[in-house]
PDB file of N, CA and C in Angstrom:
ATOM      1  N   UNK A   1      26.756 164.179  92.297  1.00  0.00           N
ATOM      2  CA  UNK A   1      26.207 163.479  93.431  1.00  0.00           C
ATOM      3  C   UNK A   1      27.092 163.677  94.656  1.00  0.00           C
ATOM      4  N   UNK A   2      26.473 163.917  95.745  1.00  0.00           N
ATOM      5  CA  UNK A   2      27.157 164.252  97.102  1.00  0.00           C
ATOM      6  C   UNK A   2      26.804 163.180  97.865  1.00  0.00           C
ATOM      7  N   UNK A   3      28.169 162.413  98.417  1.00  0.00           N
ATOM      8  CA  UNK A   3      27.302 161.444  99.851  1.00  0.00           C
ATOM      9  C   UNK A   3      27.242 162.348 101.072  1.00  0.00           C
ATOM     10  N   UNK A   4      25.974 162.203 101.978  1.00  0.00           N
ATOM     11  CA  UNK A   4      26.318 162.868 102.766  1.00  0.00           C
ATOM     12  C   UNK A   4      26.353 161.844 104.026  1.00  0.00           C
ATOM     13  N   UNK A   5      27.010 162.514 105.161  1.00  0.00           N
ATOM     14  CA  UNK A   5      26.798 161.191 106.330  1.00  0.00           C
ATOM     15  C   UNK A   5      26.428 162.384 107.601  1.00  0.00           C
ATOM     16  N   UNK A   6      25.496 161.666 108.084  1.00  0.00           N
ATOM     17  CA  UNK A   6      25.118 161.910 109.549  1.00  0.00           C
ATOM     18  C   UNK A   6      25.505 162.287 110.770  1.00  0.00           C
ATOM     19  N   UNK A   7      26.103 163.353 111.473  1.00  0.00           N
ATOM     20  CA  UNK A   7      26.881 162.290 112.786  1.00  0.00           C
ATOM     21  C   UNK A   7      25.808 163.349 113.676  1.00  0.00           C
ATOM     22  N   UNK A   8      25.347 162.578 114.660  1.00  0.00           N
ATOM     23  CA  UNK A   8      24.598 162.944 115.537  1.00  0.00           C
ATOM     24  C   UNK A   8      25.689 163.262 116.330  1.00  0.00           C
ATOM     25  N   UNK A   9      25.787 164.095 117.480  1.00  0.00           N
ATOM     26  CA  UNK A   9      26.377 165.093 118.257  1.00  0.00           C
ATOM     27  C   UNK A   9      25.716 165.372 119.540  1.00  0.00           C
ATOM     28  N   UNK A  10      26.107 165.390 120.841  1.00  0.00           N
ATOM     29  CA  UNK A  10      25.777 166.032 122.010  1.00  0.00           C
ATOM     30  C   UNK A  10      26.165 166.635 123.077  1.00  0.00           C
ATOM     31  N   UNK A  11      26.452 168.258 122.664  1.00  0.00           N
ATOM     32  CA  UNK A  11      26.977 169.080 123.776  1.00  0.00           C
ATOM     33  C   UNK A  11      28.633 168.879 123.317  1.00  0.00           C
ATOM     34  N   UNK A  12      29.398 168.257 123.929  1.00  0.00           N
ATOM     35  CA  UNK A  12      31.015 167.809 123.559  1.00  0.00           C
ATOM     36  C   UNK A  12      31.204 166.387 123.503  1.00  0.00           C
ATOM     37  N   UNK A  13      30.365 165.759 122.625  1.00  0.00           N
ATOM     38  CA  UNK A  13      30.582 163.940 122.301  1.00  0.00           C
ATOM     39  C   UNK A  13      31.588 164.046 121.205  1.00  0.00           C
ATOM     40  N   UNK A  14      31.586 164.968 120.704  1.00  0.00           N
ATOM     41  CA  UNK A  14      32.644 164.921 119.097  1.00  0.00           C
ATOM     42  C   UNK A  14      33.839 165.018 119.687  1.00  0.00           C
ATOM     43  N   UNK A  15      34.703 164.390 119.610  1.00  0.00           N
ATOM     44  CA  UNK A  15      36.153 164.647 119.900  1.00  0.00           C
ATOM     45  C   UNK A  15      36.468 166.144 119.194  1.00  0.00           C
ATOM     46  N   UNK A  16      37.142 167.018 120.142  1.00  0.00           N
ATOM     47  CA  UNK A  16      37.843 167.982 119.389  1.00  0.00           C
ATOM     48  C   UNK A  16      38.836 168.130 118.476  1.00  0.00           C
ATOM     49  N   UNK A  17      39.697 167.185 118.035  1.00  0.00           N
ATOM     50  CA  UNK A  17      40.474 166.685 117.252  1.00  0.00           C
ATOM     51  C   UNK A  17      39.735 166.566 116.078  1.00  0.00           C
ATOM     52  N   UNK A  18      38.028 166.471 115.715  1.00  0.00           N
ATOM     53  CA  UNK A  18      37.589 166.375 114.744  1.00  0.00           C
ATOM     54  C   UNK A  18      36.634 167.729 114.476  1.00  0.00           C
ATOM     55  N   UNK A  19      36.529 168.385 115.541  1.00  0.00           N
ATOM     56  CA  UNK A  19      36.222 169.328 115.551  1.00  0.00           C
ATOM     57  C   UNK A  19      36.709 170.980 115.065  1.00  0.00           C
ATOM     58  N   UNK A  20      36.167 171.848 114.427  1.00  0.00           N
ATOM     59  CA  UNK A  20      36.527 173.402 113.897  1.00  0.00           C
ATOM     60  C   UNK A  20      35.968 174.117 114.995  1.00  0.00           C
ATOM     61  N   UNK A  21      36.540 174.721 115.952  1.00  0.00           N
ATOM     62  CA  UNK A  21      36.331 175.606 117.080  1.00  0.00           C
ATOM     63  C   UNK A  21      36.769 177.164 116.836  1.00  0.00           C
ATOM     64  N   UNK A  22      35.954 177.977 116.462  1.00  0.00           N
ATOM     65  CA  UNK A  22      35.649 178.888 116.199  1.00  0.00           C
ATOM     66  C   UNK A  22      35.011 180.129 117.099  1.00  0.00           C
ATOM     67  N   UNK A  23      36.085 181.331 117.640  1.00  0.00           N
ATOM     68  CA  UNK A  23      35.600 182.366 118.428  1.00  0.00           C
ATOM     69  C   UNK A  23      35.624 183.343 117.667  1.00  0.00           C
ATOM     70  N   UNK A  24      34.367 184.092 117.892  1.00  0.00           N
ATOM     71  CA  UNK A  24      34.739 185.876 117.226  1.00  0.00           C
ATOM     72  C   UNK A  24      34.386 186.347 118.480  1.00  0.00           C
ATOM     73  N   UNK A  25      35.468 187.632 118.702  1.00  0.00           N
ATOM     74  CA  UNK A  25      35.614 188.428 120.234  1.00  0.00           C
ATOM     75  C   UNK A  25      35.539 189.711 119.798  1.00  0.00           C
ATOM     76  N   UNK A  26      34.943 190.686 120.329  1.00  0.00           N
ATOM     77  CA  UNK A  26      35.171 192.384 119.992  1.00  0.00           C
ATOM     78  C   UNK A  26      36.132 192.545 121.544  1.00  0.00           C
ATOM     79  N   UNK A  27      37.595 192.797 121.209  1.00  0.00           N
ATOM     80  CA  UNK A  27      37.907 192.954 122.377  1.00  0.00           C
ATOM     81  C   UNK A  27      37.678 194.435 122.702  1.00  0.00           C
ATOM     82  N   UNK A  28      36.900 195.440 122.364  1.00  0.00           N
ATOM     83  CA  UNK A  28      37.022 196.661 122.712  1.00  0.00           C
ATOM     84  C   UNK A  28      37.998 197.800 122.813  1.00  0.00           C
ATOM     85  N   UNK A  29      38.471 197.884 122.114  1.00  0.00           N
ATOM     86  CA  UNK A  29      40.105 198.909 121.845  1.00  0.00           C
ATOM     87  C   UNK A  29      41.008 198.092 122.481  1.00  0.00           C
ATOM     88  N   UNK A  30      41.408 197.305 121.687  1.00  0.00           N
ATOM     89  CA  UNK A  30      42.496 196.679 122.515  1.00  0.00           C
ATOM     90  C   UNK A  30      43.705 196.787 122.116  1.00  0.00           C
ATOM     91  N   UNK A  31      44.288 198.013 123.135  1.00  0.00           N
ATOM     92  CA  UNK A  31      45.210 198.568 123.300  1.00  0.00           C
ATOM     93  C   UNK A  31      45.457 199.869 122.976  1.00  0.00           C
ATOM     94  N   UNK A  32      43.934 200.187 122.856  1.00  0.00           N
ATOM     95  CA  UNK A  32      43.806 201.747 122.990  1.00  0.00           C
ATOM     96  C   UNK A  32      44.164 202.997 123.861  1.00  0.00           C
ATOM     97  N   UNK A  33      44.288 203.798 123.679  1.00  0.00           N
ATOM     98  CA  UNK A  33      44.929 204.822 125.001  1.00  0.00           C
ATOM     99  C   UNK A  33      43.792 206.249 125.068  1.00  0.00           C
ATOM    100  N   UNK A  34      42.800 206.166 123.707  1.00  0.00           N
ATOM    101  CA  UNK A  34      41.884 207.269 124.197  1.00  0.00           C
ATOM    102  C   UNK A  34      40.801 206.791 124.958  1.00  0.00           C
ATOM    103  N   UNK A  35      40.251 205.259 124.673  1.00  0.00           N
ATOM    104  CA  UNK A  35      39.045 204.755 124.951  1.00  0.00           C
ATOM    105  C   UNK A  35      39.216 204.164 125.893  1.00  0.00           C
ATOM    106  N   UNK A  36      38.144 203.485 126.653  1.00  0.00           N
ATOM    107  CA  UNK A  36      38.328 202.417 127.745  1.00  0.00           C
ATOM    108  C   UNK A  36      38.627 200.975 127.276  1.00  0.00           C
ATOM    109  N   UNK A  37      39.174 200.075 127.269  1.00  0.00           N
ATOM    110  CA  UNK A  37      39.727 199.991 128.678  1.00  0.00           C
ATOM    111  C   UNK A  37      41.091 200.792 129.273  1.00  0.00           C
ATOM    112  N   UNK A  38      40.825 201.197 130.372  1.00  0.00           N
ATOM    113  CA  UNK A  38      41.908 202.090 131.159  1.00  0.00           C
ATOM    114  C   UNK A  38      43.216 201.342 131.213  1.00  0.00           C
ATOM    115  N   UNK A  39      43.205 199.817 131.917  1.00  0.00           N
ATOM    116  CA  UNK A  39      44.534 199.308 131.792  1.00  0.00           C
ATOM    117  C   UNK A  39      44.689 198.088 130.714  1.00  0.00           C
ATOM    118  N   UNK A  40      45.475 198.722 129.885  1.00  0.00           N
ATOM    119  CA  UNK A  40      46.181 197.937 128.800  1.00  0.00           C
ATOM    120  C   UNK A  40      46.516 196.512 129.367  1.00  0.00           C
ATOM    121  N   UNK A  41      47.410 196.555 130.184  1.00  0.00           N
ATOM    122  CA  UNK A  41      48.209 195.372 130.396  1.00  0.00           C
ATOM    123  C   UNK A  41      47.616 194.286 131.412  1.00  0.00           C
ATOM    124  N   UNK A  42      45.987 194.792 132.073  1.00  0.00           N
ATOM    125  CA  UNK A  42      45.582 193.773 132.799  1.00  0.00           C
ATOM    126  C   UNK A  42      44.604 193.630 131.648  1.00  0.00           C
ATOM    127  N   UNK A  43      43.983 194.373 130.641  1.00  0.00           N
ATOM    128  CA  UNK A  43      43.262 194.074 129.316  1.00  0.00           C
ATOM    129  C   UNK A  43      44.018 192.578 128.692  1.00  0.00           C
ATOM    130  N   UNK A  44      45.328 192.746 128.409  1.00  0.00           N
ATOM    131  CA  UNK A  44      46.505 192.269 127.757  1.00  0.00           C
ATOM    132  C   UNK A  44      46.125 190.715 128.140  1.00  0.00           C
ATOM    133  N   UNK A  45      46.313 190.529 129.717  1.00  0.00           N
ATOM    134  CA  UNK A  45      46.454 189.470 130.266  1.00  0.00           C
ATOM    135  C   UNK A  45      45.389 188.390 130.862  1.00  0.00           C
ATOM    136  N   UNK A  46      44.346 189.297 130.524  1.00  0.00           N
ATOM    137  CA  UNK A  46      42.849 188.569 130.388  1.00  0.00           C
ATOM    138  C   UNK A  46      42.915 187.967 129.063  1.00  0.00           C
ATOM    139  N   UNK A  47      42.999 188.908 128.081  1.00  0.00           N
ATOM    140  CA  UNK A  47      43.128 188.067 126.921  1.00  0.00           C
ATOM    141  C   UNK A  47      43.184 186.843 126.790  1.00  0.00           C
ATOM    142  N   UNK A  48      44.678 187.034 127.151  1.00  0.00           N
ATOM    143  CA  UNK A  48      45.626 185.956 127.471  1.00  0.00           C
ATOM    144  C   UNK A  48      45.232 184.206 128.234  1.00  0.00           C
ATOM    145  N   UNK A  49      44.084 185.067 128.937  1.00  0.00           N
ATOM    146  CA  UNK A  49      44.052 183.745 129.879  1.00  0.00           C
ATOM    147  C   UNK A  49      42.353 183.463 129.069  1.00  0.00           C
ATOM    148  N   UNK A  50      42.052 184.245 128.831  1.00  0.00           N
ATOM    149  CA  UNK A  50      40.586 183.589 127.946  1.00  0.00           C
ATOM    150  C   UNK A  50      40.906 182.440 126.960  1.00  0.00           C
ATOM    151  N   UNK A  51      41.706 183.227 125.845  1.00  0.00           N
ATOM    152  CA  UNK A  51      41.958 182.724 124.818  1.00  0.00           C
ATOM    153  C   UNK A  51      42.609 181.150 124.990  1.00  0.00           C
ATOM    154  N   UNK A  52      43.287 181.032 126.394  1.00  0.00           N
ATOM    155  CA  UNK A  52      44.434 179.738 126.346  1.00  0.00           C
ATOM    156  C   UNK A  52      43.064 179.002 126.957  1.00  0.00           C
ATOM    157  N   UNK A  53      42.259 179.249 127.479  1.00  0.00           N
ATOM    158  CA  UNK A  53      41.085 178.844 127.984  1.00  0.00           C
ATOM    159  C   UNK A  53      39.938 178.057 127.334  1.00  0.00           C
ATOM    160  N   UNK A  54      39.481 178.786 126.174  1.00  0.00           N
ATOM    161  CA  UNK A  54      39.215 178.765 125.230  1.00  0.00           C
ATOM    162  C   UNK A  54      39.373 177.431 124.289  1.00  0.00           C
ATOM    163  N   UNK A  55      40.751 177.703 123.898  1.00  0.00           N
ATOM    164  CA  UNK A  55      41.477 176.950 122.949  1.00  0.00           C
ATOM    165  C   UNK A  55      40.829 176.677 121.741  1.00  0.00           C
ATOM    166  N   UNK A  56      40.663 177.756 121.024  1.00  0.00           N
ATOM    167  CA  UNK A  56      39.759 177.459 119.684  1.00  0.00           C
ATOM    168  C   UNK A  56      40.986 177.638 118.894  1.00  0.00           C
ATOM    169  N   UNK A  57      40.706 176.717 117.333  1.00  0.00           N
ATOM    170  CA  UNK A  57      41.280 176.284 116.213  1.00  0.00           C
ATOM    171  C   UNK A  57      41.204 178.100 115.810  1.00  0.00           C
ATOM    172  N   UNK A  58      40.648 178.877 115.570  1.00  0.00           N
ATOM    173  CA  UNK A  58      40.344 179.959 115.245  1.00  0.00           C
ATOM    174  C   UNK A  58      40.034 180.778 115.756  1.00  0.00           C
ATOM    175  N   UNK A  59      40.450 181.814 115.785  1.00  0.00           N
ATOM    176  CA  UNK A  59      40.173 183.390 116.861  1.00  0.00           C
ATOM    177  C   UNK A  59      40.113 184.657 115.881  1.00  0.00           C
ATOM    178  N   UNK A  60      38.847 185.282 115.776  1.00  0.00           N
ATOM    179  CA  UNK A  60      38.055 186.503 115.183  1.00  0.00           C
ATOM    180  C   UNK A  60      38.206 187.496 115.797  1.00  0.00           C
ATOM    181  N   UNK A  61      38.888 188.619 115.644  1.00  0.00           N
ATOM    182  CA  UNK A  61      39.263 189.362 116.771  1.00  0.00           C
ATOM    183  C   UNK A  61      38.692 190.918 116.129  1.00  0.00           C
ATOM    184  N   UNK A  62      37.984 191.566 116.978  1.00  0.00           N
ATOM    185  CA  UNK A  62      37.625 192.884 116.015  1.00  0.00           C
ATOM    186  C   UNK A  62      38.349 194.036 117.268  1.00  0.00           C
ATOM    187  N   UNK A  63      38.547 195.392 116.748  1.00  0.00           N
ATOM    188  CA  UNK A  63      38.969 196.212 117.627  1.00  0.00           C
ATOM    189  C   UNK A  63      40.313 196.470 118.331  1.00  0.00           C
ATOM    190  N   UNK A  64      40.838 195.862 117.247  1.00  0.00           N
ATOM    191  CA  UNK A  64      42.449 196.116 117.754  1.00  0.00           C
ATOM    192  C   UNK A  64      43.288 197.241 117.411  1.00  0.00           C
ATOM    193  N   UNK A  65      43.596 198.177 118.451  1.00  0.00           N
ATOM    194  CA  UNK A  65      44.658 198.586 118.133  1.00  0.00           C
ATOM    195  C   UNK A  65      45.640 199.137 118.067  1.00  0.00           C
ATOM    196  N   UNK A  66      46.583 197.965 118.668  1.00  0.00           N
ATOM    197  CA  UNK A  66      48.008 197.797 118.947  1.00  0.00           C
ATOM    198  C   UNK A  66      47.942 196.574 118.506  1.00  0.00           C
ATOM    199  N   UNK A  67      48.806 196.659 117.462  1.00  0.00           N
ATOM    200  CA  UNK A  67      48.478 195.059 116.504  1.00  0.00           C
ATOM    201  C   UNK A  67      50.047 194.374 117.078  1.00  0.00           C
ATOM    202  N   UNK A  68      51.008 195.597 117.656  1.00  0.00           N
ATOM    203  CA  UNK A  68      51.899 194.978 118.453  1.00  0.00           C
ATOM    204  C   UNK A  68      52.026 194.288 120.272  1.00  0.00           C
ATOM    205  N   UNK A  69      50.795 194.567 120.481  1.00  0.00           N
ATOM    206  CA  UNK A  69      50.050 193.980 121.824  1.00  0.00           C
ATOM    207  C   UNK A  69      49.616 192.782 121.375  1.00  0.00           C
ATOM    208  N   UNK A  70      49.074 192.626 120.041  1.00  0.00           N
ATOM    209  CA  UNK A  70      48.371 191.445 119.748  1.00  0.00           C
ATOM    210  C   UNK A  70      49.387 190.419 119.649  1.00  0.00           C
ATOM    211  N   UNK A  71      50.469 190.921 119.056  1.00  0.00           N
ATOM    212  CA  UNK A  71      51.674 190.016 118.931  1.00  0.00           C
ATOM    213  C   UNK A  71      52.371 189.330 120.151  1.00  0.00           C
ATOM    214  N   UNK A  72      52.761 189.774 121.387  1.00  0.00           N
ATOM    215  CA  UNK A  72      52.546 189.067 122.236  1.00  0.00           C
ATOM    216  C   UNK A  72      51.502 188.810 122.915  1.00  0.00           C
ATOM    217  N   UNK A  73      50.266 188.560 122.792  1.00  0.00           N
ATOM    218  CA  UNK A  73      49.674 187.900 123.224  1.00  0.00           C
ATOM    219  C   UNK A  73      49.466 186.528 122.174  1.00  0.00           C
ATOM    220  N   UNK A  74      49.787 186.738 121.502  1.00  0.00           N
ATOM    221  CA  UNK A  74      49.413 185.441 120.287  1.00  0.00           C
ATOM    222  C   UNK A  74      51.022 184.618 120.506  1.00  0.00           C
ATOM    223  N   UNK A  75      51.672 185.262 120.977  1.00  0.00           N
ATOM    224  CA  UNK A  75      53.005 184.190 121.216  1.00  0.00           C
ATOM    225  C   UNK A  75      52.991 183.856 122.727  1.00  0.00           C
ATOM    226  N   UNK A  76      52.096 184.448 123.452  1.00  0.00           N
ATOM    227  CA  UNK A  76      52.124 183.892 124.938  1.00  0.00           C
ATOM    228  C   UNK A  76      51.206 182.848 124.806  1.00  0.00           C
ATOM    229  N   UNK A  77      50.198 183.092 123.919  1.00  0.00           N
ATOM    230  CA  UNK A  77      49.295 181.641 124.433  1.00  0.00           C
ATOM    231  C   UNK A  77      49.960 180.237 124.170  1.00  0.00           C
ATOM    232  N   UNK A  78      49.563 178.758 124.961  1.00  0.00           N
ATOM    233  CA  UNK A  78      49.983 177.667 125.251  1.00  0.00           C
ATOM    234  C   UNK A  78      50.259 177.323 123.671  1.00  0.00           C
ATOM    235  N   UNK A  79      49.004 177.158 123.244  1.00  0.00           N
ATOM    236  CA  UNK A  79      48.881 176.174 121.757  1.00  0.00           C
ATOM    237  C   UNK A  79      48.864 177.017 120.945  1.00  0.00           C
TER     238      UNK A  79
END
């Protein structure tokens, strides 16, 4: 037997604290040097400012690769 409970919801009534916030992103070669995008490091810093933007519990990331680009950007963001 399962109880289940209800919670009605609207738009952002749920506190995020109770909330699972969940992004999947194709960042597009990120940090590629044959493909586009052309600049890495303004690529880099968009990221950067999406993601702190954002602020999801979880980040899905497809298309990486410079998995050492990813690394600072995952230590620059706030939270």
């Amino acid at each position: 037997n399962l109880n289940r409970a209800r919670v009605d919801v609207n738009g952002s009534s749920l506190d995020k604290s109770k909330s699972l916030d969940v992004v999947n992103w194709n960042l597009t070669w990120f940090g590629g040097t044959s493909n586009p995008p052309t600049n890495d490091e303004l690529q880099m810093q968009n990221t950067i400012k999406v993601m702190d933007s954002l602020d999801a519990d979880i980040y899905v990331l497809q298309e990486i690769v410079d998995t050492a680009r990813l690394g600072t950007v995952t230590r620059a963001l706030k939270n």
